[in-house]
PDB file of N, CA and C in Angstrom:
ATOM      1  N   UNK A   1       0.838  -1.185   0.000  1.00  0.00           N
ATOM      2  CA  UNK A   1       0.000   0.000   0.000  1.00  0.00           C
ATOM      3  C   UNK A   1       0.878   1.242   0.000  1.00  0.00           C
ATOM      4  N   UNK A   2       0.486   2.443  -0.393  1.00  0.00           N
ATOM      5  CA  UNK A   2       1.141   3.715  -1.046  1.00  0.00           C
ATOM      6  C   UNK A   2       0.725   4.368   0.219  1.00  0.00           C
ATOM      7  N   UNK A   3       1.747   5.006   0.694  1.00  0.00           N
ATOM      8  CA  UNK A   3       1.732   6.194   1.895  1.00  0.00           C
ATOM      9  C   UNK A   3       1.012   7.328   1.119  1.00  0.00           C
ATOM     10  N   UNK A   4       0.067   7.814   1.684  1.00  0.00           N
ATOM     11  CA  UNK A   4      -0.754   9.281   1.328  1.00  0.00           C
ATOM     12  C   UNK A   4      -0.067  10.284   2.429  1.00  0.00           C
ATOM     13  N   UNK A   5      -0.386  11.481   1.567  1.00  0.00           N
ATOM     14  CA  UNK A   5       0.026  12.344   1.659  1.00  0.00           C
ATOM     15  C   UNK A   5      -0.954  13.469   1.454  1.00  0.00           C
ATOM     16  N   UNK A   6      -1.338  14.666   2.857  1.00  0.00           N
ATOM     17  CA  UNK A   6      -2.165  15.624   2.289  1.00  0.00           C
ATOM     18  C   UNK A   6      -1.471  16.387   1.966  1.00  0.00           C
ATOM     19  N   UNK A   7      -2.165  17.251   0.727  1.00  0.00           N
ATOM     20  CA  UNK A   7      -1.841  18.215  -0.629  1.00  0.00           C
ATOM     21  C   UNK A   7      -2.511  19.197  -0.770  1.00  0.00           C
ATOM     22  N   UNK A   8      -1.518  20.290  -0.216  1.00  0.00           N
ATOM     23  CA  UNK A   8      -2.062  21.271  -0.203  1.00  0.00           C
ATOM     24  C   UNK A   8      -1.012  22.224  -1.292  1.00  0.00           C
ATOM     25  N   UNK A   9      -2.195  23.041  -2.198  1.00  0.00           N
ATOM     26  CA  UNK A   9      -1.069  23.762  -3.001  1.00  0.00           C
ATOM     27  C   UNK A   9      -1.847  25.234  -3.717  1.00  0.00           C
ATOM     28  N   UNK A  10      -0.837  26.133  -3.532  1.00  0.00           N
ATOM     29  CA  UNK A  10      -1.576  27.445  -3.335  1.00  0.00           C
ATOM     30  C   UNK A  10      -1.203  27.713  -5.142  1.00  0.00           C
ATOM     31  N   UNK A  11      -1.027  26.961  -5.900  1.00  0.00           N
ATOM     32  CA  UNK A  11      -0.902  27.536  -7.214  1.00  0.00           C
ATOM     33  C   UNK A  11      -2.252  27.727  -7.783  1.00  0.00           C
ATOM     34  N   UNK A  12      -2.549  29.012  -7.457  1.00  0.00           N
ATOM     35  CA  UNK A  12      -4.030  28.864  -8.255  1.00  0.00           C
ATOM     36  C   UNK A  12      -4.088  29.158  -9.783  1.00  0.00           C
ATOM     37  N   UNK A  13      -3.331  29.462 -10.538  1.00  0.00           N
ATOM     38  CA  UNK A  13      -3.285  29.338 -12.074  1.00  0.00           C
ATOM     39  C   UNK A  13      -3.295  27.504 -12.189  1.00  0.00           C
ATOM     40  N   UNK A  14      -3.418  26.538 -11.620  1.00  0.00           N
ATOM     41  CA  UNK A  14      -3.465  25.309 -11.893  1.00  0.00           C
ATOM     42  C   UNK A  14      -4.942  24.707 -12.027  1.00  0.00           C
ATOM     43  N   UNK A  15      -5.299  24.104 -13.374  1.00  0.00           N
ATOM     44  CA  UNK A  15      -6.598  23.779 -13.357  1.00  0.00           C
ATOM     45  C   UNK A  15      -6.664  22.834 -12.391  1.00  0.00           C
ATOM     46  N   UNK A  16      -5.992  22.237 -11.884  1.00  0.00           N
ATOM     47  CA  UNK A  16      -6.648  21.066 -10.255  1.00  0.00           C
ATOM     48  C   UNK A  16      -6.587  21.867  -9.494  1.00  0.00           C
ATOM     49  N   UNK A  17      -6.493  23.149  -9.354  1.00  0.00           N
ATOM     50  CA  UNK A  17      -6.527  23.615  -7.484  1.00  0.00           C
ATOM     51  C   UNK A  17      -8.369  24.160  -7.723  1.00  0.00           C
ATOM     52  N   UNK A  18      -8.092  23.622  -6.395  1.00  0.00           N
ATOM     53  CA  UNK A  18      -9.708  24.191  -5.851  1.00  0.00           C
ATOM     54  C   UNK A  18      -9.295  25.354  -4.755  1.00  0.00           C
ATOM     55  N   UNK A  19      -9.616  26.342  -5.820  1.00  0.00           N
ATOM     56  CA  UNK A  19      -9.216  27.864  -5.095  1.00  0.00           C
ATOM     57  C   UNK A  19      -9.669  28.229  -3.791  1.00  0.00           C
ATOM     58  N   UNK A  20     -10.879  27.601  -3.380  1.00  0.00           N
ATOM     59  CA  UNK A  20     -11.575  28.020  -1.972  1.00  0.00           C
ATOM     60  C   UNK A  20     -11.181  27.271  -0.886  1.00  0.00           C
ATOM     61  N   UNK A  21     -10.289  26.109  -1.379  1.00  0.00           N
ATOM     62  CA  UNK A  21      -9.460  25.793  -0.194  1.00  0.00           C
ATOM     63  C   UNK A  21      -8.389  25.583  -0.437  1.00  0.00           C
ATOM     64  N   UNK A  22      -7.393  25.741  -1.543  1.00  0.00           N
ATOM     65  CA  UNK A  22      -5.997  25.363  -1.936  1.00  0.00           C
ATOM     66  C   UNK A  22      -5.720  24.231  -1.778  1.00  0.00           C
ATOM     67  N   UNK A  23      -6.543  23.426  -1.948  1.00  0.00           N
ATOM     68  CA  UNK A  23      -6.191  21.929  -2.022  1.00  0.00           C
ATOM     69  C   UNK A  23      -6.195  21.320  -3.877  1.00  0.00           C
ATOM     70  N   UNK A  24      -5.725  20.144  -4.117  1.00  0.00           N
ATOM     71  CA  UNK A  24      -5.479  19.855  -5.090  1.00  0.00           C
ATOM     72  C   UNK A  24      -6.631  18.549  -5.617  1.00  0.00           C
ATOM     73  N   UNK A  25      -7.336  18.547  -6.685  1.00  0.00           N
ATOM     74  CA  UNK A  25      -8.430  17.688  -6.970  1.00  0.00           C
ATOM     75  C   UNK A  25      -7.959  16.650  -7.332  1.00  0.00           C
ATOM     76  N   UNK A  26      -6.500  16.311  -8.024  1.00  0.00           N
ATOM     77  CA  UNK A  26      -6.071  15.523  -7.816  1.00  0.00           C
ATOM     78  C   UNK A  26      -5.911  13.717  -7.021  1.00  0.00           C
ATOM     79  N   UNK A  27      -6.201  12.921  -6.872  1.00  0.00           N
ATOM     80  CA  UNK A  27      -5.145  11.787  -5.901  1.00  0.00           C
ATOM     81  C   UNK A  27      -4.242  11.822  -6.208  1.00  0.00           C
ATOM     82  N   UNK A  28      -3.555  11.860  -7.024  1.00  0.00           N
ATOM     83  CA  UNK A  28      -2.288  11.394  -7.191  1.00  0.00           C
ATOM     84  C   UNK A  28      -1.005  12.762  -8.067  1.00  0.00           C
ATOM     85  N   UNK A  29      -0.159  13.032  -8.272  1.00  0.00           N
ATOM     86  CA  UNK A  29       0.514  13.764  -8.506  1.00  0.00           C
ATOM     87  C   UNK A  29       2.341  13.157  -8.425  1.00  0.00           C
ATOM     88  N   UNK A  30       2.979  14.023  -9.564  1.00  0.00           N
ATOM     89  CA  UNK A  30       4.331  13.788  -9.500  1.00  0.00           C
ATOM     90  C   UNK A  30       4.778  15.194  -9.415  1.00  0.00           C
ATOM     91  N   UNK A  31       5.996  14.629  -8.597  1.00  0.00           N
ATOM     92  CA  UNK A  31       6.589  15.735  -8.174  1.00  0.00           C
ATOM     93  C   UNK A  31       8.217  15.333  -8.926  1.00  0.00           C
ATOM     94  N   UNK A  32       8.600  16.069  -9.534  1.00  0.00           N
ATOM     95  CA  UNK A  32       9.897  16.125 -10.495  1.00  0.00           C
ATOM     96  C   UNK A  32      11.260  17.122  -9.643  1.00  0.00           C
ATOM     97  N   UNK A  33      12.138  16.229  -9.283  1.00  0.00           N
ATOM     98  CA  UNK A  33      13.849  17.482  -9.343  1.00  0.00           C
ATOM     99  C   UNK A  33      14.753  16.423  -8.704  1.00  0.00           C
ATOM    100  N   UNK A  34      14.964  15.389 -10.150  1.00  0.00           N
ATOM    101  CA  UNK A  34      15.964  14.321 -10.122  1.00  0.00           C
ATOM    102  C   UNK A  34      17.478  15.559  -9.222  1.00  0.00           C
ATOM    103  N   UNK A  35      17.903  15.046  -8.223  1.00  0.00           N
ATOM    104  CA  UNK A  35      19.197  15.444  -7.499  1.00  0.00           C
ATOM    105  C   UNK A  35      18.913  16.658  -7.088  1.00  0.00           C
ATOM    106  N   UNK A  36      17.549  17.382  -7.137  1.00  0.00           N
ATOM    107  CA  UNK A  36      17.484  19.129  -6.644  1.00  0.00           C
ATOM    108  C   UNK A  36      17.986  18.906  -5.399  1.00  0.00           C
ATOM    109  N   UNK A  37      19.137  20.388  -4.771  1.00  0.00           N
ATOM    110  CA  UNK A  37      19.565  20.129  -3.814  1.00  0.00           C
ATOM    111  C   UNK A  37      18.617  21.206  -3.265  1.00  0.00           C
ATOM    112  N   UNK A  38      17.476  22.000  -3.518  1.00  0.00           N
ATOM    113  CA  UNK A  38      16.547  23.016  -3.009  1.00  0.00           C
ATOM    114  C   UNK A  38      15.421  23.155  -3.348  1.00  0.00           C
ATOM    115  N   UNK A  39      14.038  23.351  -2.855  1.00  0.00           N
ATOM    116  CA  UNK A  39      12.668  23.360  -2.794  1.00  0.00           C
ATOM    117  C   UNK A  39      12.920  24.252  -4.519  1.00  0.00           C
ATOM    118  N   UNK A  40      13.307  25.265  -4.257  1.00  0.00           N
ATOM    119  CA  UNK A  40      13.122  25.725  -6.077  1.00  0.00           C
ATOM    120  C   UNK A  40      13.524  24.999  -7.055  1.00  0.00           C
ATOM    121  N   UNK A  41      14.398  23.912  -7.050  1.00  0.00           N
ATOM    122  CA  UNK A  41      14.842  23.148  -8.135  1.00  0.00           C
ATOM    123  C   UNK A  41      13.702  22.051  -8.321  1.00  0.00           C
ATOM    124  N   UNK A  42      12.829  21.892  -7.512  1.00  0.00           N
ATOM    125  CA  UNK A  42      11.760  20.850  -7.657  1.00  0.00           C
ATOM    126  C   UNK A  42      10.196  21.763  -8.536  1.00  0.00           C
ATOM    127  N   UNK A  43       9.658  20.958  -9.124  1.00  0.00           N
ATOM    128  CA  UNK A  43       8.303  20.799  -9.508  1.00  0.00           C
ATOM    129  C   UNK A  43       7.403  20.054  -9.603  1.00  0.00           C
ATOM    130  N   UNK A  44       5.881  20.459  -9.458  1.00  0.00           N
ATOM    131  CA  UNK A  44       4.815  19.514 -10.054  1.00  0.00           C
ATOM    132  C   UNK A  44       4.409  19.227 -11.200  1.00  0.00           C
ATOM    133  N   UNK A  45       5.049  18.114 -11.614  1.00  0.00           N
ATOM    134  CA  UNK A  45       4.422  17.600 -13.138  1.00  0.00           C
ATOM    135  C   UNK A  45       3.526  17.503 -13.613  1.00  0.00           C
ATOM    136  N   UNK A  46       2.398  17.687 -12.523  1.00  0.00           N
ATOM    137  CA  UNK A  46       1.352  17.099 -12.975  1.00  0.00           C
ATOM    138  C   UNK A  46       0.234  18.456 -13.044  1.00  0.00           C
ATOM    139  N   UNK A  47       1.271  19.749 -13.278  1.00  0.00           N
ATOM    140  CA  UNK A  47       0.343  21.101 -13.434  1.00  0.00           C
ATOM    141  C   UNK A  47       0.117  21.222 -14.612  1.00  0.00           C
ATOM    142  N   UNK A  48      -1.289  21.737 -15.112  1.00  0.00           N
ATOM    143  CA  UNK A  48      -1.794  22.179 -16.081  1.00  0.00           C
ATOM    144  C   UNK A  48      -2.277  23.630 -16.048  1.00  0.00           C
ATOM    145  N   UNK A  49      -2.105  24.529 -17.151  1.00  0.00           N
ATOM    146  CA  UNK A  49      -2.765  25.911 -16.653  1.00  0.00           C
ATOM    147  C   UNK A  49      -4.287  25.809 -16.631  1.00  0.00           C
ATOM    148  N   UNK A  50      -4.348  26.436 -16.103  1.00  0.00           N
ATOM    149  CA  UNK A  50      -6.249  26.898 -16.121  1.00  0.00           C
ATOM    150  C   UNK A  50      -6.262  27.839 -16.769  1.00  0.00           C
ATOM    151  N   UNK A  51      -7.523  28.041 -17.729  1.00  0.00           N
ATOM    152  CA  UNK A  51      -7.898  28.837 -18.791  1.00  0.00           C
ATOM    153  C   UNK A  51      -8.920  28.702 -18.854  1.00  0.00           C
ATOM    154  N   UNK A  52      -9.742  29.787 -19.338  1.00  0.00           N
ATOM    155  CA  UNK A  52     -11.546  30.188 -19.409  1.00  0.00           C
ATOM    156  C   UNK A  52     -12.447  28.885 -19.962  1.00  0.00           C
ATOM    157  N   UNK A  53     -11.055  28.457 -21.203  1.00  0.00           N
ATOM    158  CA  UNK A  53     -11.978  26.792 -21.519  1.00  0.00           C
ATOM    159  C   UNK A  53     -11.988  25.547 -20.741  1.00  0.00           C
ATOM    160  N   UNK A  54     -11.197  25.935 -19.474  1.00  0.00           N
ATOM    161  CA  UNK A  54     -11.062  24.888 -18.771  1.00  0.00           C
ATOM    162  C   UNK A  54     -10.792  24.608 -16.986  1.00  0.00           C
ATOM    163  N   UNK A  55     -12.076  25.655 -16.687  1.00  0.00           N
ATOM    164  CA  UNK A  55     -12.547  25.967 -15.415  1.00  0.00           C
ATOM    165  C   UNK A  55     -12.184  24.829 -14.510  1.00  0.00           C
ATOM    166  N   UNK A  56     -11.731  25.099 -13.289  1.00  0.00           N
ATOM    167  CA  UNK A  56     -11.985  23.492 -12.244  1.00  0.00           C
ATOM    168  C   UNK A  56     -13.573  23.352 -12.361  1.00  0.00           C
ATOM    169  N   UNK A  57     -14.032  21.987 -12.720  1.00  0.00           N
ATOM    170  CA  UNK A  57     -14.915  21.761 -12.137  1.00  0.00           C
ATOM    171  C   UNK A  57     -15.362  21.562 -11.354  1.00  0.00           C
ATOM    172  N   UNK A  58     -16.996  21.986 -11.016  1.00  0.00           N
ATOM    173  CA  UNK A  58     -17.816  22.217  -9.906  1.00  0.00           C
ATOM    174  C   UNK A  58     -17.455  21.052  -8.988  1.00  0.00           C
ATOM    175  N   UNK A  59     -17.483  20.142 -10.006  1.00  0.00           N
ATOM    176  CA  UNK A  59     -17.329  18.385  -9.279  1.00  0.00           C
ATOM    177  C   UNK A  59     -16.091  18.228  -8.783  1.00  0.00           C
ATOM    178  N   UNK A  60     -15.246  19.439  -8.713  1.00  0.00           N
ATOM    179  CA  UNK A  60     -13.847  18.940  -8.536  1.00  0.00           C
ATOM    180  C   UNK A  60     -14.114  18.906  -6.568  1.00  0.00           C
ATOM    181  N   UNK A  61     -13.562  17.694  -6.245  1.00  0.00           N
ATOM    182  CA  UNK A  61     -13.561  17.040  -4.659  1.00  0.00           C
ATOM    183  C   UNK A  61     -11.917  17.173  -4.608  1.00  0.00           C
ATOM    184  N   UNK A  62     -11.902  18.033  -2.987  1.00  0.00           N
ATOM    185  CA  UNK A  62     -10.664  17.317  -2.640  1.00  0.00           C
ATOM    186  C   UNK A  62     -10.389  16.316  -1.696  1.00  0.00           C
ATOM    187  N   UNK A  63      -9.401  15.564  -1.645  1.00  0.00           N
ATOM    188  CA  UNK A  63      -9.257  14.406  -0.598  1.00  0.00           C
ATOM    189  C   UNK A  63      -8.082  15.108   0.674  1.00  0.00           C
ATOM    190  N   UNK A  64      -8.418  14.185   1.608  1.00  0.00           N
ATOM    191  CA  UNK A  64      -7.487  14.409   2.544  1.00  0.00           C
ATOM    192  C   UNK A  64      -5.499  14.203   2.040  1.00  0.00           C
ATOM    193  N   UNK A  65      -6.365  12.731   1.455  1.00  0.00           N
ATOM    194  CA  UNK A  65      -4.755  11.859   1.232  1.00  0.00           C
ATOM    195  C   UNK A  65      -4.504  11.578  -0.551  1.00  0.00           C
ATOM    196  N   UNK A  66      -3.665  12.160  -0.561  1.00  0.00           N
ATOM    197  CA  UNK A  66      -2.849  12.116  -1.925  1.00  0.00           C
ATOM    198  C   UNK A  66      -1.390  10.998  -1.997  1.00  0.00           C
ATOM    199  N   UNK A  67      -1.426   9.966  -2.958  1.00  0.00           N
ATOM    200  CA  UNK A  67      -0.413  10.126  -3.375  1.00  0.00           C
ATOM    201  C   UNK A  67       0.494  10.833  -4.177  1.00  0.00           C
ATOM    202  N   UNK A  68       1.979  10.824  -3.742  1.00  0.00           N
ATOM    203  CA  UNK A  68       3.255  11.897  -4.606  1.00  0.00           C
ATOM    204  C   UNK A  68       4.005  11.046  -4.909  1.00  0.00           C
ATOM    205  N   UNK A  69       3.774  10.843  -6.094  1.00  0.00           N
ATOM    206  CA  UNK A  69       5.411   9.924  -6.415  1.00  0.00           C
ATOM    207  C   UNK A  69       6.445  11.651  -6.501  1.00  0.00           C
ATOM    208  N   UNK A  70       7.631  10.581  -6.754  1.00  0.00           N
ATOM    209  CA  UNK A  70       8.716  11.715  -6.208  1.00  0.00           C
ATOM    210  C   UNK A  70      10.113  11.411  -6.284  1.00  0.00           C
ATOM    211  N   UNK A  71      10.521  12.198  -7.672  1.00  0.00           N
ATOM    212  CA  UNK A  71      11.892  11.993  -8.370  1.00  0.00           C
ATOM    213  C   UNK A  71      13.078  12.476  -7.386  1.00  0.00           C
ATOM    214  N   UNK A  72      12.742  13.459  -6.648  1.00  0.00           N
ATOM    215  CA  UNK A  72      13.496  14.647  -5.959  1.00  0.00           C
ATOM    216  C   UNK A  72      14.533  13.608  -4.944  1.00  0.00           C
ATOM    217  N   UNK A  73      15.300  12.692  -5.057  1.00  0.00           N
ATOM    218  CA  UNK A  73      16.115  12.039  -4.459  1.00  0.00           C
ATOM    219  C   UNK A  73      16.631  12.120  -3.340  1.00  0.00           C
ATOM    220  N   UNK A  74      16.919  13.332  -3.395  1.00  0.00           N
ATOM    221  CA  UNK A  74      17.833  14.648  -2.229  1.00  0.00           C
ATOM    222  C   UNK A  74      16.763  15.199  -1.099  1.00  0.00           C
ATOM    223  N   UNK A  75      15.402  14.439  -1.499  1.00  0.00           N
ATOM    224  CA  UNK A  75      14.196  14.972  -0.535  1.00  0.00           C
ATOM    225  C   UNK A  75      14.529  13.890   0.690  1.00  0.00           C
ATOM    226  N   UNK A  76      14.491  14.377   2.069  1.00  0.00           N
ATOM    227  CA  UNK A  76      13.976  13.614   3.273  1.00  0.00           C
ATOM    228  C   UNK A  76      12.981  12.762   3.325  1.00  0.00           C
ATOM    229  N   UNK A  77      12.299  12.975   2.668  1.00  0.00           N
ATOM    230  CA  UNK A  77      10.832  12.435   2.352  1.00  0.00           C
ATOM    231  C   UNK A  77      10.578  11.461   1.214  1.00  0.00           C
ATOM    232  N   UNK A  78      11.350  11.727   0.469  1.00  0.00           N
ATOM    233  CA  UNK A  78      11.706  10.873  -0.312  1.00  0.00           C
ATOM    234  C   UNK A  78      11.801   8.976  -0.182  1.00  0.00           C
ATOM    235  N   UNK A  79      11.026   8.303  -0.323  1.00  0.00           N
ATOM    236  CA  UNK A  79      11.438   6.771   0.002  1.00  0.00           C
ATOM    237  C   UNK A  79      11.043   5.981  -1.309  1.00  0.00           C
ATOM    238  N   UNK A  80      11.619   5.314  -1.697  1.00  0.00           N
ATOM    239  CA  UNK A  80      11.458   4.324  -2.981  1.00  0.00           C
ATOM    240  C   UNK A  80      10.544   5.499  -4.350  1.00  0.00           C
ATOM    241  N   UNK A  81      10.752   6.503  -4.295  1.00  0.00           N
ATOM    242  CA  UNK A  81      10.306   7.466  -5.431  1.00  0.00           C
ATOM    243  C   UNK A  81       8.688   7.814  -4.755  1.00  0.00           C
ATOM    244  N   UNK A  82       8.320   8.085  -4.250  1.00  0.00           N
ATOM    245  CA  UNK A  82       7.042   8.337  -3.396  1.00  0.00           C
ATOM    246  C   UNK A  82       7.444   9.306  -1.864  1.00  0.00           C
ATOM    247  N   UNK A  83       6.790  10.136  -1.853  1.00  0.00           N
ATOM    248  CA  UNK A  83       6.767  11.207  -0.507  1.00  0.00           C
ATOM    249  C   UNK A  83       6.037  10.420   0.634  1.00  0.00           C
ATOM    250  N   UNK A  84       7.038  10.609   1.644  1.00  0.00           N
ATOM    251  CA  UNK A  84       6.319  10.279   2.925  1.00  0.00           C
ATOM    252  C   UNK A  84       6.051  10.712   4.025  1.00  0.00           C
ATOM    253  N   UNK A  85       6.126  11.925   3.580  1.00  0.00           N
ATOM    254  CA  UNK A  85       5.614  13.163   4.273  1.00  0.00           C
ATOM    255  C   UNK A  85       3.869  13.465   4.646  1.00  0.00           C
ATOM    256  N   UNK A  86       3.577  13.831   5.728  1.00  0.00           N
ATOM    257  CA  UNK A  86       2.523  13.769   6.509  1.00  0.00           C
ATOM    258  C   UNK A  86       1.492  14.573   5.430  1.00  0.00           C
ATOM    259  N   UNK A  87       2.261  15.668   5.213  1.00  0.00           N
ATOM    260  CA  UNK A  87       1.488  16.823   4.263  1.00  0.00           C
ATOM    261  C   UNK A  87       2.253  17.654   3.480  1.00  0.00           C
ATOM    262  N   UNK A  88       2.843  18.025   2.451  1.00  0.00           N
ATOM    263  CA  UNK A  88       3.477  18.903   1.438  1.00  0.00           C
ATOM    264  C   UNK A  88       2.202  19.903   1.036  1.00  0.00           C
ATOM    265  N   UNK A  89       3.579  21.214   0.209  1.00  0.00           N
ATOM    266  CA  UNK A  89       2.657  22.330   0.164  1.00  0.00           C
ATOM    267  C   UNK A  89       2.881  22.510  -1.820  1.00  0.00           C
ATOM    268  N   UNK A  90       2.517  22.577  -2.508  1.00  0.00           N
ATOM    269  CA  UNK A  90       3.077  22.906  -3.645  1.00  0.00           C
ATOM    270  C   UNK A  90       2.981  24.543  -3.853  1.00  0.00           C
ATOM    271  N   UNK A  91       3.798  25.559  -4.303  1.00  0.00           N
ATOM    272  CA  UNK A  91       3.300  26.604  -4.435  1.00  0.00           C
ATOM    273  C   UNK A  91       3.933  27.244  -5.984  1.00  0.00           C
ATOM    274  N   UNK A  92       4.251  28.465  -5.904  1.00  0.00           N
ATOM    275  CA  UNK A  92       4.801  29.161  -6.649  1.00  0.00           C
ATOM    276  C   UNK A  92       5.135  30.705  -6.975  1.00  0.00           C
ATOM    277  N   UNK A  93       6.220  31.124  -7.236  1.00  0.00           N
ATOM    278  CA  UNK A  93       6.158  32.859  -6.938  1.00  0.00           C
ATOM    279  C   UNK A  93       6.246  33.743  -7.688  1.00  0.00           C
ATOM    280  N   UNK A  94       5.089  32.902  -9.340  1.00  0.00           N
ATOM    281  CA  UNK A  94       4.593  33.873 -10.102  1.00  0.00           C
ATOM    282  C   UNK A  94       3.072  33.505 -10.597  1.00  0.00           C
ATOM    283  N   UNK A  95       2.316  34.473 -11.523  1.00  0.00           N
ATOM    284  CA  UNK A  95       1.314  33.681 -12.151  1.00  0.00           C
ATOM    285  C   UNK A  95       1.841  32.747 -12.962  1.00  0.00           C
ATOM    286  N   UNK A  96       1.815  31.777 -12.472  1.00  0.00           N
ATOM    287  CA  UNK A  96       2.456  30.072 -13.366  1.00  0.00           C
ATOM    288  C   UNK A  96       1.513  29.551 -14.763  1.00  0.00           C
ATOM    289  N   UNK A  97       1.981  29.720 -15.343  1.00  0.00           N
ATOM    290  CA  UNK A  97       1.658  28.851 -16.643  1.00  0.00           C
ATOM    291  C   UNK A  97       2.357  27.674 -17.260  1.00  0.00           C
ATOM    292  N   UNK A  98       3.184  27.401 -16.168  1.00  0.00           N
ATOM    293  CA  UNK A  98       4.370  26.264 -16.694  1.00  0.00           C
ATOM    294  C   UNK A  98       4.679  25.414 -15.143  1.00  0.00           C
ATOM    295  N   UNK A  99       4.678  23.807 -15.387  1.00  0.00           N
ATOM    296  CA  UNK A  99       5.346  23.161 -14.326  1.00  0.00           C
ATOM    297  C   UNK A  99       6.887  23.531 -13.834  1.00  0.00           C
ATOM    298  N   UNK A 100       6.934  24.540 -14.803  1.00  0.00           N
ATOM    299  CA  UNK A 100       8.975  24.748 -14.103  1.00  0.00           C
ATOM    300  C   UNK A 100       8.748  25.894 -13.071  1.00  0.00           C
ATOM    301  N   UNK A 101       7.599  26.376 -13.019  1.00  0.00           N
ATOM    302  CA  UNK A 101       7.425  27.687 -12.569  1.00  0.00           C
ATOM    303  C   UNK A 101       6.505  27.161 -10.879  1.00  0.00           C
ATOM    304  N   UNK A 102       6.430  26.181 -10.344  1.00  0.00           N
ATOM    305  CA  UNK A 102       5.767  25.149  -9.298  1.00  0.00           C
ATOM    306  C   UNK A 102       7.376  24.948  -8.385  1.00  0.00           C
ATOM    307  N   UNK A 103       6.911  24.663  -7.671  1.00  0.00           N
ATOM    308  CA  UNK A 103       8.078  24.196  -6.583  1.00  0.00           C
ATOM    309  C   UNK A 103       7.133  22.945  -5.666  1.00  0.00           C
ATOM    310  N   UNK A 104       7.953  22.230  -5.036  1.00  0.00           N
ATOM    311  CA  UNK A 104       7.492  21.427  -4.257  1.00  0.00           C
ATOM    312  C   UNK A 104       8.031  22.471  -2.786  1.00  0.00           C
ATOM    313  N   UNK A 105       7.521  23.291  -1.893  1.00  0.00           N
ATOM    314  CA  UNK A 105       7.512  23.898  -0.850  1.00  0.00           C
ATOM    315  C   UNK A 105       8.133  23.135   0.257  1.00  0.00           C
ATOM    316  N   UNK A 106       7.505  21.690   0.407  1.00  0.00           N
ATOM    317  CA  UNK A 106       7.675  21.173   1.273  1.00  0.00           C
ATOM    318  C   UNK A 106       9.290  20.227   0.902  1.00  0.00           C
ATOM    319  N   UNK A 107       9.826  20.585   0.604  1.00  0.00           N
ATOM    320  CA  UNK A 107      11.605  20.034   0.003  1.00  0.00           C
ATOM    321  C   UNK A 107      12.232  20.299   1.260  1.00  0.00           C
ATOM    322  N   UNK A 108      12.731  19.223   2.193  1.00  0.00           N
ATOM    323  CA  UNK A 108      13.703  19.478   3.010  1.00  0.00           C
ATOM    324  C   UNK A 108      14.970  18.512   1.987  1.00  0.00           C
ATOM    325  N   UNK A 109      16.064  18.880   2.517  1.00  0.00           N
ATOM    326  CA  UNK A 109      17.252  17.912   1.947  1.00  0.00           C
ATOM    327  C   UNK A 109      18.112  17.083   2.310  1.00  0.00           C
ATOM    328  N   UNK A 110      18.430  16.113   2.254  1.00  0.00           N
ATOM    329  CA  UNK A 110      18.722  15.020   3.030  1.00  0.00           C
ATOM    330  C   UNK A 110      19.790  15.403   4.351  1.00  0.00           C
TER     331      UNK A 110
END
C-alpha cells in the first residue's frame, strides 16, 4: 500500500486547485527534481494551466490523502520514489503557466 500524503497547493493558475481551499483535486501527482539540492529546483508535473476553456470543475472534490510519487532524491521524504511526508505544500512565486514555474515547498534535503 502507497503512503498518502495531504496536498495542499496554493498555485491557483493550476486547473486542479480548488481555489476556496488550496487543495489539489487531484489523488495522485508527480513531483519532479531528479538530485534538486533546493525546494526551487523541484516541480509539479502534474500542473496544467487553467484557462476560461477549462474551469476546475464544480465536481472537482478534494481528498485528505494524496499520493506523490517523487523523483526529488535529495528529498527527506523521499522513500522508494514516493513522498512520505505527513502533508506537502506545492506553491509558486509567479502567475504560473508552466510546471517549471511550481516548486514542491515542502523540500527538506537530506
Amino acid at each position: 500500500m502507497h503512503q498518502t500524503t495531504e496536498l495542499n497547493c496554493s498555485v491557483l493558475s493550476c486547473a486542479y486547485n480548488n481555489n476556496l481551499k488550496q487543495k489539489c483535486c487531484l489523488t495522485d501527482i508527480l513531483i519532479e527534481g531528479d538530485s534538486a539540492p533546493v525546494a526551487d529546483q523541484t516541480r509539479c508535473a502534474s500542473f496544467d494551466p487553467k484557462f476560461d476553456s477549462n474551469p476546475v470543475p464544480e465536481s472537482c472534490s478534494t481528498t485528505k490523502d494524496a499520493f506523490i510519487a517523487c523523483s526529488a532524491t535529495l528529498c527527506t521524504f523521499n522513500e522508494n520514489e514516493a513522498c512520505i511526508a505527513k502533508e506537502i505544500t506545492v506553491d509558486s512565486t509567479k502567475d504560473t503557466q508552466s510546471s517549471t514555474q511550481t516548486r514542491c515547498q515542502s523540500f527538506r534535503r537530506l
